[in-house]
C-alpha atoms as a PDB file:
ATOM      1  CA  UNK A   1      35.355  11.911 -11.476  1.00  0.00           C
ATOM      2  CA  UNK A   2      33.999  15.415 -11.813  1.00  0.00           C
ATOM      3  CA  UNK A   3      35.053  18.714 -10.354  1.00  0.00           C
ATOM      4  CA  UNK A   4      31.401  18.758  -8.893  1.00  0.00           C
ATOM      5  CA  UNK A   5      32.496  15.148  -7.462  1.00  0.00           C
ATOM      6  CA  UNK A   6      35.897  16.077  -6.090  1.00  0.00           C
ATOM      7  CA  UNK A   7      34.731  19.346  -4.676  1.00  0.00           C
ATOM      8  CA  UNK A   8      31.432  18.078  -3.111  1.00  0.00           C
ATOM      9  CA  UNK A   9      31.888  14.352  -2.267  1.00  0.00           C
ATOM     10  CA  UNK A  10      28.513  13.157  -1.588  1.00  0.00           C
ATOM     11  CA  UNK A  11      27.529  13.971  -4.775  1.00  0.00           C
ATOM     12  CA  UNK A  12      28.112  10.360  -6.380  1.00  0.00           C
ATOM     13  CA  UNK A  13      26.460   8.551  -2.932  1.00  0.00           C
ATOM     14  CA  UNK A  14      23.457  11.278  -3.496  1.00  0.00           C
ATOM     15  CA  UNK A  15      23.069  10.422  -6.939  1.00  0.00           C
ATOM     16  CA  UNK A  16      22.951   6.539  -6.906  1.00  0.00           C
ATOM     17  CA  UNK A  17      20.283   7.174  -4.249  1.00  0.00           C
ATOM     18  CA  UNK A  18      18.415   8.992  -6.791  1.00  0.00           C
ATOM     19  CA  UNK A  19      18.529   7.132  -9.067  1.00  0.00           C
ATOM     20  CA  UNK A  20      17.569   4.010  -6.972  1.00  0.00           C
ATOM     21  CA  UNK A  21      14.443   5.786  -5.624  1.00  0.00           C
ATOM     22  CA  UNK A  22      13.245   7.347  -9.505  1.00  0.00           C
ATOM     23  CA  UNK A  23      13.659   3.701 -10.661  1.00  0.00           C
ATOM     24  CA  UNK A  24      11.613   2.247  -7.800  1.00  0.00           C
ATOM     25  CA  UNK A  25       9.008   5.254  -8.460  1.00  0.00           C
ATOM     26  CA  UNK A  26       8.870   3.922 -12.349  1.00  0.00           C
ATOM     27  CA  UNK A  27       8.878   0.341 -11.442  1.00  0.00           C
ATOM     28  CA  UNK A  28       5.773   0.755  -8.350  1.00  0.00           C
ATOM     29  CA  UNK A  29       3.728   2.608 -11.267  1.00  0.00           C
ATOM     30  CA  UNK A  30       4.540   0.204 -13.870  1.00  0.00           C
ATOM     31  CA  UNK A  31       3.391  -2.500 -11.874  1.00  0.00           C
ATOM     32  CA  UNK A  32       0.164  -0.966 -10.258  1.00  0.00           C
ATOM     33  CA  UNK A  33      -0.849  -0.380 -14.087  1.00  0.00           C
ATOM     34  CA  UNK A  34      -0.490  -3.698 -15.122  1.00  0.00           C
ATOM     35  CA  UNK A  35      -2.302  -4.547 -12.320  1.00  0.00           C
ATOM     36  CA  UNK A  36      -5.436  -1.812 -12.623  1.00  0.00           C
ATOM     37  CA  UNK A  37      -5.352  -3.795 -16.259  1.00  0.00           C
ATOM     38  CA  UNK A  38      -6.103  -6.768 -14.460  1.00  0.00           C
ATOM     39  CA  UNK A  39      -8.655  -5.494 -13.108  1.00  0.00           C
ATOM     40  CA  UNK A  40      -9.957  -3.399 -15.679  1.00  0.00           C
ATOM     41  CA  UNK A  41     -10.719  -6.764 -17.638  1.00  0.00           C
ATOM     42  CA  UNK A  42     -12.053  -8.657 -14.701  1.00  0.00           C
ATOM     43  CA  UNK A  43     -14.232  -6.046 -13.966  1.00  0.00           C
ATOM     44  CA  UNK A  44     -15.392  -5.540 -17.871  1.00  0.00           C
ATOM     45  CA  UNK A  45     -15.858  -9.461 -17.686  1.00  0.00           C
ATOM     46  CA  UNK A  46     -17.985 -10.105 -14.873  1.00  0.00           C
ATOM     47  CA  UNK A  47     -19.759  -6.554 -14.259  1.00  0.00           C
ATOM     48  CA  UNK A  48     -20.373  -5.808 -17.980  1.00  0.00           C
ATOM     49  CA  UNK A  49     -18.203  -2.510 -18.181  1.00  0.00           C
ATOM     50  CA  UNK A  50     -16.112  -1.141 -21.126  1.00  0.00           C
ATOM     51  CA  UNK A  51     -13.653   0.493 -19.774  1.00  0.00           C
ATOM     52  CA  UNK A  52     -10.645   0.649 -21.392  1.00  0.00           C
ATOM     53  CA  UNK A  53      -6.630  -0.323 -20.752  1.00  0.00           C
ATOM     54  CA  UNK A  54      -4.432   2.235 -19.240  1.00  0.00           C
ATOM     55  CA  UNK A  55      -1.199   2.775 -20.389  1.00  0.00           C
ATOM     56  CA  UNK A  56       2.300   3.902 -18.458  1.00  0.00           C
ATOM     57  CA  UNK A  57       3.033   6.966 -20.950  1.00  0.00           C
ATOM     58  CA  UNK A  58       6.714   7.607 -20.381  1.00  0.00           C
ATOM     59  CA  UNK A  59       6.477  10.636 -22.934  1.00  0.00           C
ATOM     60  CA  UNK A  60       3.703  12.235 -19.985  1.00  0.00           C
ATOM     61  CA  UNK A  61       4.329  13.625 -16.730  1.00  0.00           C
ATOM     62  CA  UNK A  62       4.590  11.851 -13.675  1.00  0.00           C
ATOM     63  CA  UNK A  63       1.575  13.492 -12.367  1.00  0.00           C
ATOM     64  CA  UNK A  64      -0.188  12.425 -15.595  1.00  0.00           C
ATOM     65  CA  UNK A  65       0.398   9.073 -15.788  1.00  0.00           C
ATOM     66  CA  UNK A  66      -1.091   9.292 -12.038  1.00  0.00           C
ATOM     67  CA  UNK A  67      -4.004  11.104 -12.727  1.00  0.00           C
ATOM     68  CA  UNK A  68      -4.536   8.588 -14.906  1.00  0.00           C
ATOM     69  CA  UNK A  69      -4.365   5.691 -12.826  1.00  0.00           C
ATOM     70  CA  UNK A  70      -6.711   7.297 -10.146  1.00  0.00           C
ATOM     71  CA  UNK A  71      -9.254   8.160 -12.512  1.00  0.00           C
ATOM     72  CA  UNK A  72      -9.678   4.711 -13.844  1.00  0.00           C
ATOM     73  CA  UNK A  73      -9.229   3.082  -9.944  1.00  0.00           C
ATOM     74  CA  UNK A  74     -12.084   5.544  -9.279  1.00  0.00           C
ATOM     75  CA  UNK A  75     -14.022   4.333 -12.351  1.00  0.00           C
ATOM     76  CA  UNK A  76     -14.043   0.859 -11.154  1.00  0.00           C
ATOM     77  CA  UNK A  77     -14.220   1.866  -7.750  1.00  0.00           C
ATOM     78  CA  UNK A  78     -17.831   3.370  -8.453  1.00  0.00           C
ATOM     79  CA  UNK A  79     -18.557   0.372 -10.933  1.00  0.00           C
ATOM     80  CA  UNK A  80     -18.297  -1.654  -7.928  1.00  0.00           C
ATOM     81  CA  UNK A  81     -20.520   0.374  -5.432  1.00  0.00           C
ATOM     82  CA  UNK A  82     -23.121   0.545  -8.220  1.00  0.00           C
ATOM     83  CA  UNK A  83     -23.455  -2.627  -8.279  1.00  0.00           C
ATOM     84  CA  UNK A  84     -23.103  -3.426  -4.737  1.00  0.00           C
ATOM     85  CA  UNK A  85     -25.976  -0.627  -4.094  1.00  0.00           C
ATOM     86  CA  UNK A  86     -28.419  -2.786  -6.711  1.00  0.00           C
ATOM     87  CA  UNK A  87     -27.403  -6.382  -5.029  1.00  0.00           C
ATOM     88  CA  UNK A  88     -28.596  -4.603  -1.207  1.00  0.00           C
ATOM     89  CA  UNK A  89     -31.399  -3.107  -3.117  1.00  0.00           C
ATOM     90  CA  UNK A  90     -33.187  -6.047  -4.898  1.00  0.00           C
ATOM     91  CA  UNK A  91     -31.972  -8.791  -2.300  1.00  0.00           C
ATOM     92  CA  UNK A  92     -33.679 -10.286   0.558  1.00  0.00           C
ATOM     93  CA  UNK A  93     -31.929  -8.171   3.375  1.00  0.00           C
ATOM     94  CA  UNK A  94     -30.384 -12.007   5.102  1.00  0.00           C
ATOM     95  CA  UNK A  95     -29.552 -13.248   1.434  1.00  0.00           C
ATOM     96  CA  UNK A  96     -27.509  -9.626   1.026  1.00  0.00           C
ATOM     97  CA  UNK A  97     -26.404  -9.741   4.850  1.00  0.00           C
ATOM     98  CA  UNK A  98     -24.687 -13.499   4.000  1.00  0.00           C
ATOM     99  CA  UNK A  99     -23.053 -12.070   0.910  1.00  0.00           C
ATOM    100  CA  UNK A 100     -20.840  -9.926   3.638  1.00  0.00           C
ATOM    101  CA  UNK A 101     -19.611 -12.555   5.827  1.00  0.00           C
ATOM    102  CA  UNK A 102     -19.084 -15.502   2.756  1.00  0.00           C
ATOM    103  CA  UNK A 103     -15.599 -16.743   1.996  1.00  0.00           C
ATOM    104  CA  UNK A 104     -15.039 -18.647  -1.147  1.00  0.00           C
ATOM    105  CA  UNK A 105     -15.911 -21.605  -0.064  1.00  0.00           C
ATOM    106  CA  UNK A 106     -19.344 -20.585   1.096  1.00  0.00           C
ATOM    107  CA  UNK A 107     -19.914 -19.070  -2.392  1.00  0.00           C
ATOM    108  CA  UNK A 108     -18.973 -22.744  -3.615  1.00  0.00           C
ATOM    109  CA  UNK A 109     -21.921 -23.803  -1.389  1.00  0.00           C
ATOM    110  CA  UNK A 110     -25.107 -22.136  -2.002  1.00  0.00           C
ATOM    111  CA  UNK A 111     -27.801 -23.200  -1.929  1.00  0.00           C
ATOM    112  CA  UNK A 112     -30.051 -23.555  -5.326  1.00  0.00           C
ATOM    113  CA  UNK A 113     -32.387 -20.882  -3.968  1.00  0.00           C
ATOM    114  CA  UNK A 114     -30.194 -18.463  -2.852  1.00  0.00           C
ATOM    115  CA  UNK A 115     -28.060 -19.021  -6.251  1.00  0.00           C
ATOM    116  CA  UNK A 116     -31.035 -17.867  -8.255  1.00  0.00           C
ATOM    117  CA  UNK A 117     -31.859 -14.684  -5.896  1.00  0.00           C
ATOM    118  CA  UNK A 118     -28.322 -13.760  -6.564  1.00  0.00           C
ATOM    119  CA  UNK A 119     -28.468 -14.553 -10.009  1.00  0.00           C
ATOM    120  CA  UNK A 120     -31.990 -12.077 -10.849  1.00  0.00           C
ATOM    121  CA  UNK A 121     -29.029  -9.367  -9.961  1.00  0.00           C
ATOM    122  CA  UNK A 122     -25.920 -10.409 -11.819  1.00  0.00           C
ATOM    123  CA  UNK A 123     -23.662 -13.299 -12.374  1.00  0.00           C
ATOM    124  CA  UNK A 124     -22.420 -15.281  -8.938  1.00  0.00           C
ATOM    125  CA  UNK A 125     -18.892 -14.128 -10.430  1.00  0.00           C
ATOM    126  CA  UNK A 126     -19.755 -10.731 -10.067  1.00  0.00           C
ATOM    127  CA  UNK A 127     -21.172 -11.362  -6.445  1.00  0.00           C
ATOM    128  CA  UNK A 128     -17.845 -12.574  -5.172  1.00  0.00           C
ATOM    129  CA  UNK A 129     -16.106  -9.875  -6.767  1.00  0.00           C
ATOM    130  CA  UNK A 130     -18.143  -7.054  -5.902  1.00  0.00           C
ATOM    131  CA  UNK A 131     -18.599  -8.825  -2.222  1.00  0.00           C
ATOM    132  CA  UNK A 132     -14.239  -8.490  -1.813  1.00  0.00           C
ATOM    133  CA  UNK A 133     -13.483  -5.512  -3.252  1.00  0.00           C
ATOM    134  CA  UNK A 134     -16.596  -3.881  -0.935  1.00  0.00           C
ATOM    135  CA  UNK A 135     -15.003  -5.530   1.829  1.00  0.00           C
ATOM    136  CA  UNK A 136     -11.624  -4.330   1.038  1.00  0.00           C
ATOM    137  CA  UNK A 137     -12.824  -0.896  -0.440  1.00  0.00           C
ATOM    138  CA  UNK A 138     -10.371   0.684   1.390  1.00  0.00           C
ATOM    139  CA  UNK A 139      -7.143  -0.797  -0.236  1.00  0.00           C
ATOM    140  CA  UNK A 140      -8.725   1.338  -3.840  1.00  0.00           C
ATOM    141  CA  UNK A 141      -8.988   4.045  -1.769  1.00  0.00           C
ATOM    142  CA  UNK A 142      -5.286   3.720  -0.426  1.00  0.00           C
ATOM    143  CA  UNK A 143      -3.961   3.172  -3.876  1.00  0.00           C
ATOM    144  CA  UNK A 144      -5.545   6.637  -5.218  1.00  0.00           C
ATOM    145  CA  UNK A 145      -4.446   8.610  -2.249  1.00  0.00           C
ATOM    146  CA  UNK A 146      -0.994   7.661  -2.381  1.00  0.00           C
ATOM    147  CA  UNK A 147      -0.912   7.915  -6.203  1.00  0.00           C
ATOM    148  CA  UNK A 148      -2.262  11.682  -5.756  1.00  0.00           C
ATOM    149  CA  UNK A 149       0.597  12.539  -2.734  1.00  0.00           C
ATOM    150  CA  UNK A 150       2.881  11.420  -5.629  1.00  0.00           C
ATOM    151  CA  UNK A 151       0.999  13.524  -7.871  1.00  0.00           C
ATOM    152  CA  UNK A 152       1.777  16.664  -6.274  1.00  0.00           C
ATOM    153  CA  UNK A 153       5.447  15.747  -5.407  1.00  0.00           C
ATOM    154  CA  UNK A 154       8.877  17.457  -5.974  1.00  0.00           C
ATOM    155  CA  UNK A 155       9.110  15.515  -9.253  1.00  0.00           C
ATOM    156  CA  UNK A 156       5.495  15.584 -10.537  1.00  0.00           C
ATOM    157  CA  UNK A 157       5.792  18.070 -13.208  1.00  0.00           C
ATOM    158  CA  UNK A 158       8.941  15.748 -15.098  1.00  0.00           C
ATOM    159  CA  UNK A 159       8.279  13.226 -17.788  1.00  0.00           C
ATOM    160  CA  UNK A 160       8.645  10.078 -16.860  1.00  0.00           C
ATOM    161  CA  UNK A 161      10.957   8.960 -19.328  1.00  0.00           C
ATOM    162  CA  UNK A 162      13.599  11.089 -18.789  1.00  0.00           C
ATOM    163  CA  UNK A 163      12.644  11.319 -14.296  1.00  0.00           C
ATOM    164  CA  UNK A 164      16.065  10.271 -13.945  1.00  0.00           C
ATOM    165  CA  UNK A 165      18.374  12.047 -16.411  1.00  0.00           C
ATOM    166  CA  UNK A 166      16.736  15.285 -15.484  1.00  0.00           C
ATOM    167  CA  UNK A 167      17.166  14.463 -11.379  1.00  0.00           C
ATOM    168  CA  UNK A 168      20.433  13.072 -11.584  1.00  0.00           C
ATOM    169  CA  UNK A 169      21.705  16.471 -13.935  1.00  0.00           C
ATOM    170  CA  UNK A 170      20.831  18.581 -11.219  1.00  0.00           C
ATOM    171  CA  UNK A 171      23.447  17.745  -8.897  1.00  0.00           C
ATOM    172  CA  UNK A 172      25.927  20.117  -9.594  1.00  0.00           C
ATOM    173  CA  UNK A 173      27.139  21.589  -6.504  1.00  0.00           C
ATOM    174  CA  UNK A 174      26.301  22.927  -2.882  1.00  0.00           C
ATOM    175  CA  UNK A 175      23.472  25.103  -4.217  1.00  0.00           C
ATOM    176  CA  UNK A 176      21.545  22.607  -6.002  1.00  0.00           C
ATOM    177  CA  UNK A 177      22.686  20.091  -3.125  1.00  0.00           C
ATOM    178  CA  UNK A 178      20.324  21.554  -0.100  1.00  0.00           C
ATOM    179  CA  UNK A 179      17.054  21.557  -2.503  1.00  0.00           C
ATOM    180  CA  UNK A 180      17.791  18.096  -3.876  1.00  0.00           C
ATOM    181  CA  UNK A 181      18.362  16.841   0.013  1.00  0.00           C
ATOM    182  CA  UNK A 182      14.820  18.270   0.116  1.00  0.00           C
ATOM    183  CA  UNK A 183      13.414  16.712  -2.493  1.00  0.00           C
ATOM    184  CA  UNK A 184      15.003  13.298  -1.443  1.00  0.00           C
ATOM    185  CA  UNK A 185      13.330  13.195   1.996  1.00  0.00           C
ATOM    186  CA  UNK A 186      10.153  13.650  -0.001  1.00  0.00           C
ATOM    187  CA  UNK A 187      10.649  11.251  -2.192  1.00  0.00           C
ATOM    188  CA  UNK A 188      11.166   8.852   0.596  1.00  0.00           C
ATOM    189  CA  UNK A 189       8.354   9.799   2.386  1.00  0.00           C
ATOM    190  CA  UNK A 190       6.167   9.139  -0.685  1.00  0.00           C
ATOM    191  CA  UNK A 191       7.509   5.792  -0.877  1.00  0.00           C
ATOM    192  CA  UNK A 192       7.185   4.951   2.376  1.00  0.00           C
ATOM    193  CA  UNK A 193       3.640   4.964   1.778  1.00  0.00           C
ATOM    194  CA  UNK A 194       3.353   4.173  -2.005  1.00  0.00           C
ATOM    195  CA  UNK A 195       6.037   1.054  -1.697  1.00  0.00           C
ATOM    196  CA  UNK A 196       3.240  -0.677   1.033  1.00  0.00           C
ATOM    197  CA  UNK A 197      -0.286   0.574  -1.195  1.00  0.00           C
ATOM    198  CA  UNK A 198       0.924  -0.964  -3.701  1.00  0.00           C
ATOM    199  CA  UNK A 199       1.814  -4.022  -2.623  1.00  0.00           C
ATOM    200  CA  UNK A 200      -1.699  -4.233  -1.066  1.00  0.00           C
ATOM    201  CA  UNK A 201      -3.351  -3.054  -4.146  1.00  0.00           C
ATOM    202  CA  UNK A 202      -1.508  -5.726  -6.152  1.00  0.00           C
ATOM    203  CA  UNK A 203      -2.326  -8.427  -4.000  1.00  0.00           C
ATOM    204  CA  UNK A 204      -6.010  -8.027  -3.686  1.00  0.00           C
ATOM    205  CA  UNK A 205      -6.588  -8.235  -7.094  1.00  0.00           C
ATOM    206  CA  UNK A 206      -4.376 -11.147  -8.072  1.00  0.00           C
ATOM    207  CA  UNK A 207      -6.479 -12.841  -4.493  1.00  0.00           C
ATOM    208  CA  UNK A 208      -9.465 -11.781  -6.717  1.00  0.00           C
ATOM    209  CA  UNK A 209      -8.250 -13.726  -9.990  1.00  0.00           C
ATOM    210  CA  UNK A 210      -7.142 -16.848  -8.321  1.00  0.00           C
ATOM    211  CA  UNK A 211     -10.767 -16.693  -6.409  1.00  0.00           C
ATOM    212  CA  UNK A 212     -12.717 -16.107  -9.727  1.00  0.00           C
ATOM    213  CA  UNK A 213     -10.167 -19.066 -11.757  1.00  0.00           C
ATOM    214  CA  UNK A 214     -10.694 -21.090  -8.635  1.00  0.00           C
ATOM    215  CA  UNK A 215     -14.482 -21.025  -9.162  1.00  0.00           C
ATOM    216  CA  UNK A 216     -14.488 -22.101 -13.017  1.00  0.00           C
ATOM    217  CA  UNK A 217     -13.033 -25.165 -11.651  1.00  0.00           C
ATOM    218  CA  UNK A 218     -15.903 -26.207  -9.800  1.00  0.00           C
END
């Protein structure tokens, strides 16, 4: 035990909650990338996009690897609204009104004519998908706002591969002890929100990929 330990007890407690909470921060953004990658191909499948992978950059901050994620999320985000705008603009208004209301099992059941309205705009693929994510537009949105109140965080300006050596070496007594309290209420507070977003975010886009592999088997 150090003399930091024996002279300020909560010091060990304090630091295996750090460290808990920076690994759950590197695990939520690990995830939400592979995810975004997910999506990143779906959408470059269906809605004829390039964009490219993103990658978790543990040698980058963690408000860059953030800034990252956002601006691809908001890439795809607009992707989708483009297309949504050109589907309400060269659609019958009722054939475009359906398109809002349709679960996957209406999609399955089209009929021929309203198939090939659909299909003078873009694949029925890229209906479905653009018709879910519109619906649940606001789950992107969550996802990028939470991402950005990380952003701007306590520990936004450290690299992400060392997040945790670098928190954990700054408890070394009471006067680092009432900033890193500080910094630990934040850090919950940004998970509060970030733990649920992503989650959300997550799910809606593997709901997307079982929707779309659901549909090749028809």
């Amino acid at each position: 035990m150090s003399l930091g330990d024996v002279l300020y007890p909560g010091n060990p407690e304090r630091r295996e909650n750090v460290i808990r909470r920076s690994q759950e921060l590197i695990d939520l953004m690990k995830s939400n990338f592979e995810a975004t990658n997910s999506l990143i191909e779906i959408v470059n499948e269906h809605l004829h996009s390039s964009f490219s992978p993103i990658t978790l950059n543990k040698n980058a901050t963690v408000k860059e690897n953030c800034d990252v994620m956002i601006e691809r999320v908001n890439q795809i985000q607009a992707k989708v609204e483009e297309v949504d705008e050109k589907l309400k603009k060269e659609l019958e208004p009722t054939v475009y009104e359906k398109l809002q209301h349709m679960s996957l099992k209406d999609f399955n059941k089209l009929s021929a004519v309203v198939k090939v309205a659909i299909k003078s705009v873009c694949q029925i693929a890229a209906a479905v998908i653009v018709k879910y994510l519109m619906k649940n537009i606001i789950i992107l949105t969550n996802i990028t706002s939470t991402c950005a109140k990380v952003a701007v965080g306590t520990f936004a300006s450290i690299v992400l591969g060392v997040l945790i050596d670098v928190i954990v070496s700054a408890i070394v007594g009471h006067v680092e002890r009432a900033n890193l309290e500080s910094a630990l209420a934040e850090y919950e507070e940004a998970l509060k929100t970030f733990r649920p977003a992503s989650k959300e975010y997550e799910m809606a886009i593997y709901e997307v990929m079982f929707m779309l592999k659901h549909m090749k088997k028809k």
